[in-house]
Protein backbone atom coordinates (compact mmCIF):
# COMPACT_ATOMS: atom_id res chain seq x y z
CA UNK A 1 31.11 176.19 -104.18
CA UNK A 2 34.47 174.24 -105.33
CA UNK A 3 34.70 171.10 -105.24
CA UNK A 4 31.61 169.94 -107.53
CA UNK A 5 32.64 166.57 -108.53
CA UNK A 6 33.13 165.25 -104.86
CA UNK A 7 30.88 162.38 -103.51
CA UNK A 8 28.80 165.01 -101.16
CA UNK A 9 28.42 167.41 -103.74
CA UNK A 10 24.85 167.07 -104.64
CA UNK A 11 23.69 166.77 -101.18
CA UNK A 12 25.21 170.25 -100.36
CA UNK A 13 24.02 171.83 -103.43
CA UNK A 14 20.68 170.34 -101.70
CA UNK A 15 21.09 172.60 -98.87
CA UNK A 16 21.86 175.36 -100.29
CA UNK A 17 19.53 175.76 -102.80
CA UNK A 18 17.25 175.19 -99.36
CA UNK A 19 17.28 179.10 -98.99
CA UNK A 20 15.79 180.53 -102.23
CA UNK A 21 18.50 184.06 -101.44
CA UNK A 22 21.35 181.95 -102.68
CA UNK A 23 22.33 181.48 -106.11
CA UNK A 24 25.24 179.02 -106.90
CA UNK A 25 28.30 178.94 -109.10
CA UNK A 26 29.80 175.41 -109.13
CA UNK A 27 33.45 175.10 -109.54
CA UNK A 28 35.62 171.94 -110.15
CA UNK A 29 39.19 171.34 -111.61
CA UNK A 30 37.62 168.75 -113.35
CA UNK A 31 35.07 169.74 -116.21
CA UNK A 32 32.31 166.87 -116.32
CA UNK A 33 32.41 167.25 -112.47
CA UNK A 34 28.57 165.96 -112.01
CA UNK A 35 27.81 169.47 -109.75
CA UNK A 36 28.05 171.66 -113.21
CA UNK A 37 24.12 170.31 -113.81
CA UNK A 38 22.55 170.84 -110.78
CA UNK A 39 23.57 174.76 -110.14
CA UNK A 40 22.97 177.78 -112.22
CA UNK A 41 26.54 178.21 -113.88
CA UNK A 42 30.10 175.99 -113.72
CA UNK A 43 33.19 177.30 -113.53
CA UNK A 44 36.28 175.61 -114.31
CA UNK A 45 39.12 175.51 -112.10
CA UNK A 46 43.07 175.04 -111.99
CA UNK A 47 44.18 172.56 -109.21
CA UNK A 48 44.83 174.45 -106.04
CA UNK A 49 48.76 173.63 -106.02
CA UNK A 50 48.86 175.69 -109.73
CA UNK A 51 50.51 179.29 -109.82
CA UNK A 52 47.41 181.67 -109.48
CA UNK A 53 45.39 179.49 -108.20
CA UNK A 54 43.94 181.91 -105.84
CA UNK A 55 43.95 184.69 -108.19
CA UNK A 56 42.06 182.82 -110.70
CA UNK A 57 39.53 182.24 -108.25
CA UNK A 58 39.38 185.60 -107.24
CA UNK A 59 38.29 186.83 -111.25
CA UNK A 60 36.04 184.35 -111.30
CA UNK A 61 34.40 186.08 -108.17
CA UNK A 62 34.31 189.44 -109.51
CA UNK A 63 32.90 187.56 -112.69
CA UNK A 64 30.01 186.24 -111.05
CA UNK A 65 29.60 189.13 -108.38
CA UNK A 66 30.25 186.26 -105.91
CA UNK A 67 29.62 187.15 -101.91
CA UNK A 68 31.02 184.05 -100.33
CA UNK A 69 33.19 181.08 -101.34
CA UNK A 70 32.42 177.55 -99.76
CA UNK A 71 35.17 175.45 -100.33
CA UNK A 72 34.87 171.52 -100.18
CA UNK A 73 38.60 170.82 -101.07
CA UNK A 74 41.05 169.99 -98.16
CA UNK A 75 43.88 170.55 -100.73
CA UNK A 76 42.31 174.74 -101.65
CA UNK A 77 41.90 175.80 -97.86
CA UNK A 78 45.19 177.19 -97.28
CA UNK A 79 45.53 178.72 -100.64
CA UNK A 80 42.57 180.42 -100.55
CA UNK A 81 42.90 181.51 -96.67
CA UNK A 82 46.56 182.75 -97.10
CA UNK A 83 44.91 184.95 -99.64
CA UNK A 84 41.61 185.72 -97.90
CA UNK A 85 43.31 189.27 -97.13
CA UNK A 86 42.19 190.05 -101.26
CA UNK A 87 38.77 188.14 -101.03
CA UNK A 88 38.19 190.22 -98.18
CA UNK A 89 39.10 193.75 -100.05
CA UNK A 90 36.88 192.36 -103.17
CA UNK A 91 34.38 192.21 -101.05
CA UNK A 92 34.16 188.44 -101.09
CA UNK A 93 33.98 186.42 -97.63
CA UNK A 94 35.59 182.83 -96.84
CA UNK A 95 34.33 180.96 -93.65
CA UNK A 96 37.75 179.26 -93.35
CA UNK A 97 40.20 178.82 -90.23
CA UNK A 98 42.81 180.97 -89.60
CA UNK A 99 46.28 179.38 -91.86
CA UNK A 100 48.30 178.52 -89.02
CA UNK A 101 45.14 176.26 -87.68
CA UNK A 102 44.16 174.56 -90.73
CA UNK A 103 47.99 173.59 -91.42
CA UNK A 104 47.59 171.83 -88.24
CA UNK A 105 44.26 170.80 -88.24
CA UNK A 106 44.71 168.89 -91.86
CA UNK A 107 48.18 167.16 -90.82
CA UNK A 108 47.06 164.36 -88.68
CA UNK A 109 50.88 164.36 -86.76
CA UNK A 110 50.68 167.87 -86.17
CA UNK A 111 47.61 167.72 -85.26
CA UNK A 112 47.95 165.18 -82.38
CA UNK A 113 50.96 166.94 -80.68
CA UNK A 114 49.12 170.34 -80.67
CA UNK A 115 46.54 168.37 -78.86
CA UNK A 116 49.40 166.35 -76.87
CA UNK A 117 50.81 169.45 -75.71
CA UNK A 118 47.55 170.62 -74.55
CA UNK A 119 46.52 167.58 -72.51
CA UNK A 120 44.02 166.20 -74.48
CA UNK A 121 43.31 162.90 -74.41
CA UNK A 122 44.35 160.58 -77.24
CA UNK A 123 45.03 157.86 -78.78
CA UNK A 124 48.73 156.32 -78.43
CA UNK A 125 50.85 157.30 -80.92
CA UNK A 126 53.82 157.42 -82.83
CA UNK A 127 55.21 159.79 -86.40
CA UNK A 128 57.55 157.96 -88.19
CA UNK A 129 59.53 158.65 -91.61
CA UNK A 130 61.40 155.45 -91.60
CA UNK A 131 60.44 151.35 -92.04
CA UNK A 132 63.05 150.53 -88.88
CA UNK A 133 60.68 153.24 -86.73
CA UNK A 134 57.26 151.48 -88.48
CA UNK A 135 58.18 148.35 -87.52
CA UNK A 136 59.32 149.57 -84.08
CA UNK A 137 56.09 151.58 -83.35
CA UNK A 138 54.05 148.80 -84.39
CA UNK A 139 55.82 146.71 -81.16
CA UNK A 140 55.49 149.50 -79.16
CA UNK A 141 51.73 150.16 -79.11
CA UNK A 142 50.83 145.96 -78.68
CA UNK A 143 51.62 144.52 -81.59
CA UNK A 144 50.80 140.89 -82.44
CA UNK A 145 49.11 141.03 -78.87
CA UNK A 146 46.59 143.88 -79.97
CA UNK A 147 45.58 145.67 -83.59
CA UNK A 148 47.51 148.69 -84.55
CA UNK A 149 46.88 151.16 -87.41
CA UNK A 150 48.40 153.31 -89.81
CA UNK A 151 47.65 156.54 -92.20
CA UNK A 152 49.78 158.81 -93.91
CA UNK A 153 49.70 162.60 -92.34
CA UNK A 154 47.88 163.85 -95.37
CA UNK A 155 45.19 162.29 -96.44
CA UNK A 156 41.44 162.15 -97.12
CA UNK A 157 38.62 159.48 -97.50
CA UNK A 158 40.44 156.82 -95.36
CA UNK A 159 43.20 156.84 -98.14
CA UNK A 160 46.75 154.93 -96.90
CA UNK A 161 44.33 153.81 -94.19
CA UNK A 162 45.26 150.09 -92.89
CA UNK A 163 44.81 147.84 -89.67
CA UNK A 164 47.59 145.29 -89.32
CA UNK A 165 46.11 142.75 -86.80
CA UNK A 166 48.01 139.54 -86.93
CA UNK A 167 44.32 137.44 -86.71
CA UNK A 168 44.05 138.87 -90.82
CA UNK A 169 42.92 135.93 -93.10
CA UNK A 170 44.16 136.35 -96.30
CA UNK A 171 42.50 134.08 -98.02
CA UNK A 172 39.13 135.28 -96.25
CA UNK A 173 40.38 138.88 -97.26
CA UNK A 174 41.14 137.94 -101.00
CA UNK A 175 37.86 135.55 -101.47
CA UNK A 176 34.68 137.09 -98.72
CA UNK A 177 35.59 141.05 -98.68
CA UNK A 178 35.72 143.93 -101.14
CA UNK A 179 39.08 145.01 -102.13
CA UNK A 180 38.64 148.03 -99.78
CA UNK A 181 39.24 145.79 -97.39
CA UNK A 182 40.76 147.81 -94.36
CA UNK A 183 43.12 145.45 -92.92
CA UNK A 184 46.61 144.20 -94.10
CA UNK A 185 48.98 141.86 -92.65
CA UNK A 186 52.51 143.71 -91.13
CA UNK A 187 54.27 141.90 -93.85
CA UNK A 188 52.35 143.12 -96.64
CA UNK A 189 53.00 147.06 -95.09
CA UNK A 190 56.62 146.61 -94.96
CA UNK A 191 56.79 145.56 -98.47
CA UNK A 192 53.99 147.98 -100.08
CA UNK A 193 55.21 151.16 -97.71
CA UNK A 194 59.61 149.75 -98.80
CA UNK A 195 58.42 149.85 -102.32
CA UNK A 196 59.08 153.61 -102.85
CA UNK A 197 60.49 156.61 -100.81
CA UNK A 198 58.85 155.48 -97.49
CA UNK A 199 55.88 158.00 -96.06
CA UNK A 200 56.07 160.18 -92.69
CA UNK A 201 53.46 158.03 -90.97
CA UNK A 202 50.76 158.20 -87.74
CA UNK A 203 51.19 154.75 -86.08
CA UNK A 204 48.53 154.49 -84.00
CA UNK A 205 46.45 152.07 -81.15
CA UNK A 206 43.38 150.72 -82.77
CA UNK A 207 40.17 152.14 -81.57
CA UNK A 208 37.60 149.50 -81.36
CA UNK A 209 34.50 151.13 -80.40
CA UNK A 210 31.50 153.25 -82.08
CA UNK A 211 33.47 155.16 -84.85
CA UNK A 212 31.21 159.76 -84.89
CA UNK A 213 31.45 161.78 -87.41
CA UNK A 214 30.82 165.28 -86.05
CA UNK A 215 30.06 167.78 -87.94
CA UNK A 216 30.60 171.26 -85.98
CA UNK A 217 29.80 175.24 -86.36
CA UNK A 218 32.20 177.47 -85.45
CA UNK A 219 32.76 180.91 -84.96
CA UNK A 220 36.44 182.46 -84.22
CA UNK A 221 37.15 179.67 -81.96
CA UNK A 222 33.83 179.60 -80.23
CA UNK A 223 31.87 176.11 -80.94
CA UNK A 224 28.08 177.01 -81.74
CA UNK A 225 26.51 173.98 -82.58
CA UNK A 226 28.37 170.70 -82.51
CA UNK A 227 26.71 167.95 -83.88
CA UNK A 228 27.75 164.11 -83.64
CA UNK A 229 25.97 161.21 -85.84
CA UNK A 230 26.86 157.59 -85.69
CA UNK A 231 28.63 156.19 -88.09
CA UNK A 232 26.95 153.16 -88.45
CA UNK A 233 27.79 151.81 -92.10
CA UNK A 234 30.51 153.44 -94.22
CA UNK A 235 31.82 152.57 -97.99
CA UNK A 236 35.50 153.68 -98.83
CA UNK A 237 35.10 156.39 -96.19
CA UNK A 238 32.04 157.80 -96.27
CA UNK A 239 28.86 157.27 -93.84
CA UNK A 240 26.26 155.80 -95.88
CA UNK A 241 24.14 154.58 -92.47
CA UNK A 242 23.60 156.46 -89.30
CA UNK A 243 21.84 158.15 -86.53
CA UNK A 244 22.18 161.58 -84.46
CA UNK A 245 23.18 160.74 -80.76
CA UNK A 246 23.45 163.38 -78.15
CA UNK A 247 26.79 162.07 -76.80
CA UNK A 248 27.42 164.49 -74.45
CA UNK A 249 31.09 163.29 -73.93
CA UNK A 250 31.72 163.83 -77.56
CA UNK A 251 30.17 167.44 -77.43
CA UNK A 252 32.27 168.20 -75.43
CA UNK A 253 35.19 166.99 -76.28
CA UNK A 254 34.89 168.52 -79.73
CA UNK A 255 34.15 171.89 -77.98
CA UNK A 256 37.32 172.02 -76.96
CA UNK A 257 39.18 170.50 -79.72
CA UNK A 258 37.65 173.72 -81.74
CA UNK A 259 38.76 176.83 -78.66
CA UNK A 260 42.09 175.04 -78.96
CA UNK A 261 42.61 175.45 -82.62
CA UNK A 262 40.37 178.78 -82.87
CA UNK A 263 38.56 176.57 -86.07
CA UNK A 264 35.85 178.49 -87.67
CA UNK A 265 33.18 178.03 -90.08
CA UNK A 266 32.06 174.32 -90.86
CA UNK A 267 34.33 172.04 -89.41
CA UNK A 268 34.19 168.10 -89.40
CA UNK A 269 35.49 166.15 -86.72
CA UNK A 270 36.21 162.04 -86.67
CA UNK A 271 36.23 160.42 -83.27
CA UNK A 272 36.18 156.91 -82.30
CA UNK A 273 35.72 154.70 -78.85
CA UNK A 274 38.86 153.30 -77.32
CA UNK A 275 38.66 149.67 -75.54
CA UNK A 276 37.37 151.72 -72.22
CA UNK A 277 34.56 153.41 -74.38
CA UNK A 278 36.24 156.91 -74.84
CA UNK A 279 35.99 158.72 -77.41
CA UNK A 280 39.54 160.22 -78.84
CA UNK A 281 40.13 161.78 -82.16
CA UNK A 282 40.94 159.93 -85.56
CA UNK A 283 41.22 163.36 -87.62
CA UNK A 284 39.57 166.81 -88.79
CA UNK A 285 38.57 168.37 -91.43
CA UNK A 286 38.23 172.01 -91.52
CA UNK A 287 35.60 172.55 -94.08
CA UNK A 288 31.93 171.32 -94.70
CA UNK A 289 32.01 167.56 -94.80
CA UNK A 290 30.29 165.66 -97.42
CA UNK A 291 27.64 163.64 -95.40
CA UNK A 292 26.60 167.11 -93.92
CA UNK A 293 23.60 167.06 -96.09
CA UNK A 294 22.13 164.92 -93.46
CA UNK A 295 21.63 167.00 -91.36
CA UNK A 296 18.71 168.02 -92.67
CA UNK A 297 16.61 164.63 -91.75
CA UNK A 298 17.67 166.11 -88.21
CA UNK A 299 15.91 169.82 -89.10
CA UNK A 300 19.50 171.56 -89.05
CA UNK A 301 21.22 172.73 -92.36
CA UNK A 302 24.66 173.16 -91.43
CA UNK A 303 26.09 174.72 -94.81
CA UNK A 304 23.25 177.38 -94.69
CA UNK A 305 24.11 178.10 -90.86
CA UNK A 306 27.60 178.81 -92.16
CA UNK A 307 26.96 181.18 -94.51
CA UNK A 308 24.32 183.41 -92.28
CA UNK A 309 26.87 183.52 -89.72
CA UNK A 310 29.59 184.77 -92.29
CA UNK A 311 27.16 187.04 -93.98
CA UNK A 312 25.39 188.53 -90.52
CA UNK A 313 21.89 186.94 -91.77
CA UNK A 314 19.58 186.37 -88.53
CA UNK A 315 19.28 182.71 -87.47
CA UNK A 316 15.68 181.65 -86.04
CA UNK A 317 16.29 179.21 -83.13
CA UNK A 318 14.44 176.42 -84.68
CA UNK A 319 16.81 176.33 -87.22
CA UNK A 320 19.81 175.57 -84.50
CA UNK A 321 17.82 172.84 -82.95
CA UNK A 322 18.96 169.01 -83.35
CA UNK A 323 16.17 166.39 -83.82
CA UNK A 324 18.36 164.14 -81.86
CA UNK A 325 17.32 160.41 -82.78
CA UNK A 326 17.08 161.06 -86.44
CA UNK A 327 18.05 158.12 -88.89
CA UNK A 328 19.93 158.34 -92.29
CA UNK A 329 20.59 155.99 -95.00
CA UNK A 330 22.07 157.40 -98.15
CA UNK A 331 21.77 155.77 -101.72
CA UNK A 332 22.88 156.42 -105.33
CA UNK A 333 21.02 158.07 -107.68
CA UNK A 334 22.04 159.15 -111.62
CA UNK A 335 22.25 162.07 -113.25
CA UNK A 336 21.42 162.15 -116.60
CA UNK A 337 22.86 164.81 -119.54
């Protein structure tokens, strides 16, 4: 498992070590990642834009005698799957989309004209590269009358993530919120985003409503379980409060988000409620999430499921069945060494 440092690391360590046939090697490009001392053995890892990145990966593999790799780093996906070809002849499986798909699926501009051209609803949007077209856009979908918000195409943990809303009180901003404070006056974008080279943007409406996060198994395109939860408190991006709805609308809506892009494996998807309650896409991520660990408060442990699929293990039906209702609330706790 890469990724060992990351904020849902421990809970998916969790759920793995819930099934007593898995042992786990722990990877992370950084070397006190936290994950080292809670698995069996730590590996240490080149970042996944570094020559050999893949390869190096690969030896620690046949090191290890490693069967399957679960990667929780956007930035390794396509490395790793443009060299799954290898894994594959080492004997060493990777539930991962197809390249083409997750080079879509983790650019959020490519990502909502692949969706666009396949008549999916969405929200209104526009991809702009330049601060004439940002301030343009930001007329065009409402603005002062409504909210609009912005995010660069890359990007994880609601970072770049801003809502210019022209009701913004600074002073209310600066004195009564944390500085992850969301919003930020159109001003204050023009002059942050002018500061540098400016960023190929999504310019988007502002969704109002309930805010899902989904988190989805897939196989070759064909969604097996798909799972939304509530999203009822988050800090800097990630749900710490929530609940498991059946929202059949979203179910289904995800569904076929995941035949359009053939996704496979573990797949999370972010949706949100327009002003007419719908729920439209913010973004995806096409690997296991990090709040996927709580799952198991709902009797379904999602990273497990992925790796029986990939491996051919049998999968008792209780174990695919939702305890729809189920609450969460997540906390910190320390690690000591």
């Amino acid at each position: 498992m890469t990724g060992a440092g990351a904020p849902g690391a421990a809970g998916i360590i969790h759920c793995l070590k819930m099934d007593s046939r898995f042992s786990i090697v722990a990877a992370d490009a950084r070397e006190e990642a936290y994950g080292r001392y809670l698995t069996e053995s730590f590996e240490l890892l080149p970042a996944a834009d570094q020559p050999g990145f893949a390869d190096q990966v690969l030896e620690i593999c046949r090191k290890h005698d490693i069967k399957i790799i679960l990667p929780l780093v956007t930035r390794e996906l396509i490395p790793l799957a443009m060299h799954r070809e290898s894994f594959e002849k080492a004997g060493i499986m990777i539930p991962l989309s197809p390249v083409n798909a997750l080079e879509i699926a983790i650019n959020k501009g490519k990502l909502y004209q692949f969706l666009q051209w396949r008549g999916m609803d969405l929200p209104d949007f526009r991809i702009i590269d330049r601060v004439e077209q940002f301030q343009t856009a930001i007329r065009e979908l409402g603005f002062p009358e409504k909210p609009v918000c912005f995010k660069p195409l890359q990007s994880n943990g609601s970072r770049g993530f801003r809502i210019i809303s022209k009701s913004v009180n600074e002073l209310d901003v600066l004195l009564n919120q944390k500085p992850s404070s969301l919003y930020i006056t159109l001003e204050e974008a023009v002059r942050i985003l002018s500061s540098g080279p400016f960023p190929e943007l999504l310019v988007s409406e502002y969704l109002p409503g309930d805010e899902y996060s989904v988190d989805c198994l897939a196989n070759n395109g064909v969604p097996v379980l798909v799972v939304p939860r509530w999203r009822k408190k988050m800090i800097n991006g990630i749900s710490v409060e929530g609940e498991f709805i059946k929202e059949e609308s979203i179910i289904t809506y995800c569904s076929q988000i995941i035949r359009e892009l053939q996704l496979h494996g573990n797949i999370g998807i972010q949706v949100k409620a327009n002003q007419e309650g719908k729920y439209l896409v913010l973004e995806i991520n096409p690997r296991v999430q990090g709040t996927i660990s709580a799952g198991l408060g709902a009797g379904i442990n999602l990273p497990v499921l992925a790796l029986k699929q990939e491996l051919g293990l049998p999968v008792p039906a209780a174990e695919m069945t939702v305890q729809w209702g189920t609450k969460f609330s997540r906390y910190w706790q320390e690690l000591f060494y």
